[in-house]
Every structure is written in C-alpha cells, then in structure tokens.
C-alpha atoms as a PDB file:
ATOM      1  CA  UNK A   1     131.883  79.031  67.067  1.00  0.00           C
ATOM      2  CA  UNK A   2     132.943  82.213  68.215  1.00  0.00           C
ATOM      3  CA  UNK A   3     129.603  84.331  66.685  1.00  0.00           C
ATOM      4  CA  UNK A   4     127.462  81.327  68.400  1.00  0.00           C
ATOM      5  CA  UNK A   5     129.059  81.943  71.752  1.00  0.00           C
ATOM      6  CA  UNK A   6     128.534  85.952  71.175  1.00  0.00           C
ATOM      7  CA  UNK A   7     124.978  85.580  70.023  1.00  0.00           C
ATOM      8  CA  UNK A   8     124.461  83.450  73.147  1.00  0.00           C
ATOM      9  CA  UNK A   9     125.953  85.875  75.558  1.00  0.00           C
ATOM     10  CA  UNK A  10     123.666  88.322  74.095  1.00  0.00           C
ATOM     11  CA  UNK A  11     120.576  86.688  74.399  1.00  0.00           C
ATOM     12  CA  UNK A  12     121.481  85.789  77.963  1.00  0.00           C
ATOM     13  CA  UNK A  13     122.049  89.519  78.598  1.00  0.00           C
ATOM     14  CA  UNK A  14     118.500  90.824  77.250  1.00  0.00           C
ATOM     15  CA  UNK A  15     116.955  88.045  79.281  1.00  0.00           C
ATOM     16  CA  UNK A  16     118.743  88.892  82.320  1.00  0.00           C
ATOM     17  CA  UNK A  17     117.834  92.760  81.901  1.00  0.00           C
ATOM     18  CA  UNK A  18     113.925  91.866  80.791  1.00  0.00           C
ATOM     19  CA  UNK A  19     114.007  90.479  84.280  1.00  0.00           C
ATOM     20  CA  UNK A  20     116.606  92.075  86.761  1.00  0.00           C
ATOM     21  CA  UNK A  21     113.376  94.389  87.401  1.00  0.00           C
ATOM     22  CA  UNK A  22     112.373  98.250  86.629  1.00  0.00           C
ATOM     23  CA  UNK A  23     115.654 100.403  84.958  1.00  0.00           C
ATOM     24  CA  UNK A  24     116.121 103.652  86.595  1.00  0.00           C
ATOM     25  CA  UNK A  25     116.360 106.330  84.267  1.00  0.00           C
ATOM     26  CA  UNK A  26     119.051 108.272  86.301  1.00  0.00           C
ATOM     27  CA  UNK A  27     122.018 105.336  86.335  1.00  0.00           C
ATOM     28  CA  UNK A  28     120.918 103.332  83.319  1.00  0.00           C
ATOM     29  CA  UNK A  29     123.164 103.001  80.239  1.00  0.00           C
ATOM     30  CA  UNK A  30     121.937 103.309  76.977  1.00  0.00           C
ATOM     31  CA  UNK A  31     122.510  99.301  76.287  1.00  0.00           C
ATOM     32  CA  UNK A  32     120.232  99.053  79.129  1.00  0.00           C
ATOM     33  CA  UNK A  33     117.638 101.635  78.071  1.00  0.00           C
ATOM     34  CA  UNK A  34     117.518 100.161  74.723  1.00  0.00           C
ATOM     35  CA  UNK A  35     116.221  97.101  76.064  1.00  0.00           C
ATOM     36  CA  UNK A  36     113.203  98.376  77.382  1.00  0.00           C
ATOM     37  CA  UNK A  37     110.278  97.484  75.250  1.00  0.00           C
ATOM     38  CA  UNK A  38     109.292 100.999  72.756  1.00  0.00           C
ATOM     39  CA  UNK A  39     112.651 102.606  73.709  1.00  0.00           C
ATOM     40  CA  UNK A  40     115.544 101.766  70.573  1.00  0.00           C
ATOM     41  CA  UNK A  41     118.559 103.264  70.005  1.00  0.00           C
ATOM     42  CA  UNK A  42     117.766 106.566  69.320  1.00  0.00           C
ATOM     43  CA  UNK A  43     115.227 107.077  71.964  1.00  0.00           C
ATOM     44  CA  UNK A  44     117.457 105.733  74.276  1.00  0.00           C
ATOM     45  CA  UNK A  45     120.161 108.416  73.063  1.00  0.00           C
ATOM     46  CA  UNK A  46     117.781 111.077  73.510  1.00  0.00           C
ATOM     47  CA  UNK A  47     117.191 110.001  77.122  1.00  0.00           C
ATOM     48  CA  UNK A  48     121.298 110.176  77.947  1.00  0.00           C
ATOM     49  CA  UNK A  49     121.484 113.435  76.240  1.00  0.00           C
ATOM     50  CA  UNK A  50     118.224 114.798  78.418  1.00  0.00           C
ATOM     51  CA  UNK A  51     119.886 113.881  81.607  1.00  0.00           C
ATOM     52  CA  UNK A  52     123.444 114.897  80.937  1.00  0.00           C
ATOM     53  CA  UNK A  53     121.540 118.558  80.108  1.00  0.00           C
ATOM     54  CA  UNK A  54     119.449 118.659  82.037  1.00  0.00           C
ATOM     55  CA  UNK A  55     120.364 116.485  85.112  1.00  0.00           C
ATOM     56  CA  UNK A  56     118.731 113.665  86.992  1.00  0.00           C
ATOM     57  CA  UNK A  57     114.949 112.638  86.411  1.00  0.00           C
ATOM     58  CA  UNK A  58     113.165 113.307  89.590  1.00  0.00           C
ATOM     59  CA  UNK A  59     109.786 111.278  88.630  1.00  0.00           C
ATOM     60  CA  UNK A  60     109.269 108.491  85.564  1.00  0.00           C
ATOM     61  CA  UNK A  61     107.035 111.489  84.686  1.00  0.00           C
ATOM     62  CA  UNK A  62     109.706 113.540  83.843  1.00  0.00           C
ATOM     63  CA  UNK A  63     110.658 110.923  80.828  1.00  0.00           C
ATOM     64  CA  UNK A  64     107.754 113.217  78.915  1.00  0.00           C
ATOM     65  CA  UNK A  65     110.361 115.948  78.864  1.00  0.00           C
ATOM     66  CA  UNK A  66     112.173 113.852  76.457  1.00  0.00           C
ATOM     67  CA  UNK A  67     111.511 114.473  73.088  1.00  0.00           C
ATOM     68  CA  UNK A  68     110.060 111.213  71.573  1.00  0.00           C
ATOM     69  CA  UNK A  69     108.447 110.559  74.517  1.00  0.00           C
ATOM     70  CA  UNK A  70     104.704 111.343  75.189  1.00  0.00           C
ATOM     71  CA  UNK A  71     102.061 110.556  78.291  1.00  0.00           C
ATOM     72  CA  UNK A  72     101.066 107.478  76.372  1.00  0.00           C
ATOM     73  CA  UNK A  73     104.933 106.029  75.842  1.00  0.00           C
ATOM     74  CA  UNK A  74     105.488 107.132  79.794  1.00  0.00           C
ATOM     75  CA  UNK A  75     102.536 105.162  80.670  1.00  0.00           C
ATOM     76  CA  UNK A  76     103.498 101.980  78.691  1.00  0.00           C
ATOM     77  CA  UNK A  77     106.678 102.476  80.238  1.00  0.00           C
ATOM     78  CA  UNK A  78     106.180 103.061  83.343  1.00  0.00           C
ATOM     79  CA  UNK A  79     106.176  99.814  85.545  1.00  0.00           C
ATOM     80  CA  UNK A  80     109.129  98.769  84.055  1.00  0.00           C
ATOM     81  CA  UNK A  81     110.515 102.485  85.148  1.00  0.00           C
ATOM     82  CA  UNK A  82     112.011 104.407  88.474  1.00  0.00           C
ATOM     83  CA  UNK A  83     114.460 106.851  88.985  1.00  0.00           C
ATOM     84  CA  UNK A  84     115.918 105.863  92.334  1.00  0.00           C
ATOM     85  CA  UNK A  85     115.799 102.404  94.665  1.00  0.00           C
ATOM     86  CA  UNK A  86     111.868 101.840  94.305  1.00  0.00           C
ATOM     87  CA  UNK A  87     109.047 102.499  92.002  1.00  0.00           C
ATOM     88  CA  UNK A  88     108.350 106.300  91.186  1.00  0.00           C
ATOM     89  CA  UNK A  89     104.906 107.616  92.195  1.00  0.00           C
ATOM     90  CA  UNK A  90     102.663 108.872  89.207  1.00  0.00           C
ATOM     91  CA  UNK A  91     101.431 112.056  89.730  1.00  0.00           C
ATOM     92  CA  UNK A  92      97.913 110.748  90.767  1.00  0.00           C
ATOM     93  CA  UNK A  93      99.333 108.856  93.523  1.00  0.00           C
ATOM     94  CA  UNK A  94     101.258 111.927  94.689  1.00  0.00           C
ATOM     95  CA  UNK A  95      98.205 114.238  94.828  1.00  0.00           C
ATOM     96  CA  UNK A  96      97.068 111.028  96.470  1.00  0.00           C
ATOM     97  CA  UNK A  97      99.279 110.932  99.494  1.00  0.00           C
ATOM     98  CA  UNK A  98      98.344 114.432 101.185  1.00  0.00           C
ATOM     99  CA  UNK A  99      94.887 113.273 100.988  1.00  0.00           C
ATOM    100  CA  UNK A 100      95.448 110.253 103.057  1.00  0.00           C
ATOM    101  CA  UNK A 101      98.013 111.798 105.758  1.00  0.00           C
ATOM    102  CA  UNK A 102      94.763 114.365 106.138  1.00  0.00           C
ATOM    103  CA  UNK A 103      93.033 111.453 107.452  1.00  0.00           C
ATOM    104  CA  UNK A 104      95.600 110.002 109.392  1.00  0.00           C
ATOM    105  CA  UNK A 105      95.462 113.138 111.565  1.00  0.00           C
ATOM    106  CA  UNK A 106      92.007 112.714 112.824  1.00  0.00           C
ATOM    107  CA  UNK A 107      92.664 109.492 113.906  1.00  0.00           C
ATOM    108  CA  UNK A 108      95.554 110.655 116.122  1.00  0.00           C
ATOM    109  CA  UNK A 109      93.673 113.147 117.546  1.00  0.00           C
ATOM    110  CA  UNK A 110      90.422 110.924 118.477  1.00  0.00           C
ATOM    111  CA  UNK A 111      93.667 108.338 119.730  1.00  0.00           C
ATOM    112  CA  UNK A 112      94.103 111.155 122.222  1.00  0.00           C
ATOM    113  CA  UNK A 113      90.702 112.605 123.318  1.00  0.00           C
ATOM    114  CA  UNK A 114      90.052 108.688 124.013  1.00  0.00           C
ATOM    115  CA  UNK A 115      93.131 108.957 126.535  1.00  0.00           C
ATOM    116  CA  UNK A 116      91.981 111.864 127.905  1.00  0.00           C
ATOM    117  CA  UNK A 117      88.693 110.142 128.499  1.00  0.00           C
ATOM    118  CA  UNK A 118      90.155 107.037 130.205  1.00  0.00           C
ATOM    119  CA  UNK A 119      92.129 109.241 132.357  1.00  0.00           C
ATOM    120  CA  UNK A 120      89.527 111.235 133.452  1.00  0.00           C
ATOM    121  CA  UNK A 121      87.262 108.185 134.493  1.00  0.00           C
ATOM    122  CA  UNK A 122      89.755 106.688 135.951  1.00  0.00           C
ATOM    123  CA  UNK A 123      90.688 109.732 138.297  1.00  0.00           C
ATOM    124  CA  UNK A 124      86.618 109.506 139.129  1.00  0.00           C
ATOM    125  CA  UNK A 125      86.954 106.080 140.291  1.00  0.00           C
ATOM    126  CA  UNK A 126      89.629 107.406 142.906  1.00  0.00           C
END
C-alpha cells in the first residue's frame, strides 16, 4: 500500500511540474530540471554545477554554455525555459527590439510636428 501511495504521489508531482509552466534555470532544482523533456539526471547535474560556477543564466541561451547542451537541445527546450518571472528573449528577438524602438521614434516625432501644425493654424485663425 505504501509503494502505491508513493508511486501515486510521484506521478502527481511530474504532472503538476509538466504543467505548472516554463522552469527557470536560475531557481530550479535538479528534481525539477530532470523533468523537463531531453534533460535526465545527469544533464540536469551539469546544469546545477554550471550555475553554482559560474552564476546565474542571464538568457535560456546561455543553457548552450552547458556542456551537453547544444543550439538544437536549447531550441527544443526553450518554451518550456526562462531564467527569471517571464519568458527569455532568443537572441533574434533581442536584435529584434532596437529595430522596432527605431521606429517608434519617428512616430513621436511626426506626433509632434502635427502639434506644431495645429498650433500654428490655430494661432492664424486668431
């Protein structure tokens, strides 16, 4: 009875962690990294031992540092990855970001000369 209600209790723990959401490689413990899908025991070791060298991951990409780990294990692995609150930005989507704030300027700036332009006409109409 006892190994039933263990195995159970198990089972209810993998399920929980296969859906409690993405496992941040900073806080996780190996139990937890072992459950992600590609990562066992070992690699999960090798993670612990990378961040207690090296210090916290500051992007899922850094999880190639690791040995045992390569682009295409990252990329398998990443969705179910961060290393703080919300999802980590690949590095695509960080080279990304600049891109966009570039246009986001422009629009300010034509935001303004259209003020300037309403002003102007109304100060005419005076």
């Amino acid at each position: 009875m006892k190994k039933l209600f263990l195995i159970l209790i198990a089972c209810l723990a993998f399920v929980t962690a296969a859906f409690a959401g993405p496992v941040n490689l900073n806080t996780a413990s190996e139990s937890e990294l072992d459950t992600l899908k590609g990562v066992g025991p070992v690699k999960a070791k090798a993670i612990m031992d990378y961040r207690v060298k090296n210090g916290p991951f500051k992007s899922v990409d850094d999880l190639e540092k690791v040995p045992g780990f390569g682009k295409k294990t990252v990329d398998s692995l990443r969705a179910d990855l961060t290393v703080n609150g919300g999802a980590t930005p690949s590095k695509a989507e960080r080279k990304a970001k600049p891109e966009a704030r570039k246009e986001a300027v422009p629009a300010k700036a034509d935001n303004k000369a259209a003020k300037k332009d309403d002003i102007k006409k109304a100060a005419d109409k005076k």
